[in-house]
C-alpha atoms as a PDB file:
ATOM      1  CA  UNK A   1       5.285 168.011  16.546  1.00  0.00           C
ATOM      2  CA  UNK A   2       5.228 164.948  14.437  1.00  0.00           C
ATOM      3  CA  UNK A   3       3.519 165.328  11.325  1.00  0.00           C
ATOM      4  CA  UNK A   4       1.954 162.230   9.085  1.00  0.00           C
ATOM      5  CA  UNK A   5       2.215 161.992   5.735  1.00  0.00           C
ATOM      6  CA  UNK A   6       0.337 159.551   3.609  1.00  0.00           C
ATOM      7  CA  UNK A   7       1.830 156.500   2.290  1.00  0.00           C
ATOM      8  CA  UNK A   8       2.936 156.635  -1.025  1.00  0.00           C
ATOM      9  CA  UNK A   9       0.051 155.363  -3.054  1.00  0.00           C
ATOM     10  CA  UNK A  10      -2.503 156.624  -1.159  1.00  0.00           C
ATOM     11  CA  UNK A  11      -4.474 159.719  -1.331  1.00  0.00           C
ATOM     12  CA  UNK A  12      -4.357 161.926   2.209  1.00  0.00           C
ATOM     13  CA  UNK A  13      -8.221 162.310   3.863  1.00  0.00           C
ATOM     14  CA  UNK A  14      -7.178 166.410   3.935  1.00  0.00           C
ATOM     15  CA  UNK A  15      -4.493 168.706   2.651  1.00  0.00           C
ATOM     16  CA  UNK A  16      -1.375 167.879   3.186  1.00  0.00           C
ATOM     17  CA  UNK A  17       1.670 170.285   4.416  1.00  0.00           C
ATOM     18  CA  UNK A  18       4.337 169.787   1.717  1.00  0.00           C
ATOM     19  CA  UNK A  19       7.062 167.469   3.316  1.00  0.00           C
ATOM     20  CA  UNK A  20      10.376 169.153   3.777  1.00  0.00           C
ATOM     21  CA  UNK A  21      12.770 166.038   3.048  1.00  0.00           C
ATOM     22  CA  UNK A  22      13.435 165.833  -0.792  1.00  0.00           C
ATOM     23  CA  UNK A  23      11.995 161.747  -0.815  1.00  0.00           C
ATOM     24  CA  UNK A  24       8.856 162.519   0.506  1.00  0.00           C
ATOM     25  CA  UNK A  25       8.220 165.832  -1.525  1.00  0.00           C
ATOM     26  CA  UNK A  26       9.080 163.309  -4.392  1.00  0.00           C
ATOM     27  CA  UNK A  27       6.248 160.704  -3.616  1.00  0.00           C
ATOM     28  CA  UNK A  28       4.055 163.604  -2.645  1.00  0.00           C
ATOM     29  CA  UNK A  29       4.312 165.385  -6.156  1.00  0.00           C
ATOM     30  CA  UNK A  30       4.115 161.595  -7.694  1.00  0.00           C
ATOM     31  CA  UNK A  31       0.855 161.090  -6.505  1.00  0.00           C
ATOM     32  CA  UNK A  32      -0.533 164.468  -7.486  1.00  0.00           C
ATOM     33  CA  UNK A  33       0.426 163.164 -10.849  1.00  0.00           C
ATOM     34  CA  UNK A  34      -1.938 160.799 -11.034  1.00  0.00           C
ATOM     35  CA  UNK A  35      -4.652 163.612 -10.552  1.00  0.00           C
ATOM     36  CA  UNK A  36      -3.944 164.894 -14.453  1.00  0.00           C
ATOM     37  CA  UNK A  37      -4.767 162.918 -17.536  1.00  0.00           C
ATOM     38  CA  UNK A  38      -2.135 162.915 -20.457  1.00  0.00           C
ATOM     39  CA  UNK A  39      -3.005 164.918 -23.409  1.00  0.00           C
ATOM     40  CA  UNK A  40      -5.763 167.247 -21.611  1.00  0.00           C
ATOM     41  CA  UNK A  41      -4.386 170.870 -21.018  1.00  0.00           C
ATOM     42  CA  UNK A  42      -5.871 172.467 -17.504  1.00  0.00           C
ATOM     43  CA  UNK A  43      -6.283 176.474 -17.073  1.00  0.00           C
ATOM     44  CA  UNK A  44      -4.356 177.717 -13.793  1.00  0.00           C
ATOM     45  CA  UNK A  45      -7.751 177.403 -11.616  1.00  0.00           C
ATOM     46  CA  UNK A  46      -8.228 173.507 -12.979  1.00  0.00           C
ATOM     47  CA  UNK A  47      -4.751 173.119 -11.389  1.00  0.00           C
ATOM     48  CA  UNK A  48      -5.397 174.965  -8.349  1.00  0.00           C
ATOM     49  CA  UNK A  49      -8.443 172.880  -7.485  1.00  0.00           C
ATOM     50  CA  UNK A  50      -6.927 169.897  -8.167  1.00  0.00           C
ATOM     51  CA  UNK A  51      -3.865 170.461  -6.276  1.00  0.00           C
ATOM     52  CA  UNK A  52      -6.080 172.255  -3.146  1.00  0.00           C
ATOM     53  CA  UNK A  53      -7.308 168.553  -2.365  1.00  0.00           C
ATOM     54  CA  UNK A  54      -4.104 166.861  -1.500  1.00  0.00           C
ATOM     55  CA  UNK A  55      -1.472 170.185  -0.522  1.00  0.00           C
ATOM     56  CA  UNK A  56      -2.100 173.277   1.987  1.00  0.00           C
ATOM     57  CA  UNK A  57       0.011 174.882  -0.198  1.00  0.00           C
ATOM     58  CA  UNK A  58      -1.117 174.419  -3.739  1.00  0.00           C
ATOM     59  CA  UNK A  59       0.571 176.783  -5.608  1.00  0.00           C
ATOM     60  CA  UNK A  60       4.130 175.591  -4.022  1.00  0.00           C
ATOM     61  CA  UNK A  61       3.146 172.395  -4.965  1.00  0.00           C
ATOM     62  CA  UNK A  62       2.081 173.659  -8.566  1.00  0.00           C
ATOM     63  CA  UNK A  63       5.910 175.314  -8.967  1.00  0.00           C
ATOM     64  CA  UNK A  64       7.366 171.887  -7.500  1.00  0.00           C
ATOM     65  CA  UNK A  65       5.637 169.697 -10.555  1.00  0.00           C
ATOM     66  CA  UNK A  66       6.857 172.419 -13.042  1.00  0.00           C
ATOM     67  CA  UNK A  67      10.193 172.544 -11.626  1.00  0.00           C
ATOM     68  CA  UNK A  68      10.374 168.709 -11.732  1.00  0.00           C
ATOM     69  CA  UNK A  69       9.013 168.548 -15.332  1.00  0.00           C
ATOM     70  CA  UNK A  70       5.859 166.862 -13.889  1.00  0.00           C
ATOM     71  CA  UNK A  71       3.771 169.893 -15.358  1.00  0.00           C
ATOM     72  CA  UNK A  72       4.660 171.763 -18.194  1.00  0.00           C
ATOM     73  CA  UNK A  73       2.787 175.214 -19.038  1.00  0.00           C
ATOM     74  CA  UNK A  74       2.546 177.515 -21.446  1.00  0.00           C
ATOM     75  CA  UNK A  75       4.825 180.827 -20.834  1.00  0.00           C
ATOM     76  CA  UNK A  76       2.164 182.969 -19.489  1.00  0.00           C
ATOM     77  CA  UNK A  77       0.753 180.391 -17.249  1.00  0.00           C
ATOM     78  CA  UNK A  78      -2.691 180.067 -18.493  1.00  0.00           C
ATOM     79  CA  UNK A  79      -2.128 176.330 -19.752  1.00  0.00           C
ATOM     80  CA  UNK A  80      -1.062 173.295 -17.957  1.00  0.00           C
ATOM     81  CA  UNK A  81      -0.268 170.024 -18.767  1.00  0.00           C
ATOM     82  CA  UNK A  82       1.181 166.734 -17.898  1.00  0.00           C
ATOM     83  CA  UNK A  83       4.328 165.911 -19.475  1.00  0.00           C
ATOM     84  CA  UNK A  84       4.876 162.282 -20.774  1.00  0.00           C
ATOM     85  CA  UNK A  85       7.103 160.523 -18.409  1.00  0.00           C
ATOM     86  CA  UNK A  86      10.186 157.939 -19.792  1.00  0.00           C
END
């Protein structure tokens, strides 16, 4: 079964599965980047519904923008927020 992705740059029509190759998780996470504003912190269900609309899997793709310092959160996980990117 081949599965589409959308193109870097644009946002999928539906949830997306989470791409297994490393390049395409990397433009997927990217884009769901540009769903957070700097400076604003999110509670865990602002993330959830924002992530819902692009991934199938939003709270994988929640760990994957912590994990790659995308997100940043407080340590009990009720605040989220962008972290400023170099």
């Amino acid at each position: 079964m081949d599965i589409k992705f959308a193109p870097a740059g644009v946002m999928p029509e539906a949830p997306e599965k989470i791409a297994r190759k490393s390049a395409k998780r990397k433009i997927q996470v990217d884009r769901a980047a540009t769903l957070f504003e700097p400076g604003k912190q999110y509670s865990e269900t602002e993330i959830n519904i924002l992530l819902m609309q692009l991934f199938e899997d939003h709270v994988f793709a929640r760990r994957m923008m912590i994990e790659n310092r995308i997100l940043d959160r407080t340590p009990n996980g009720s605040t989220y927020w962008l972290l400023e990117t170099n």
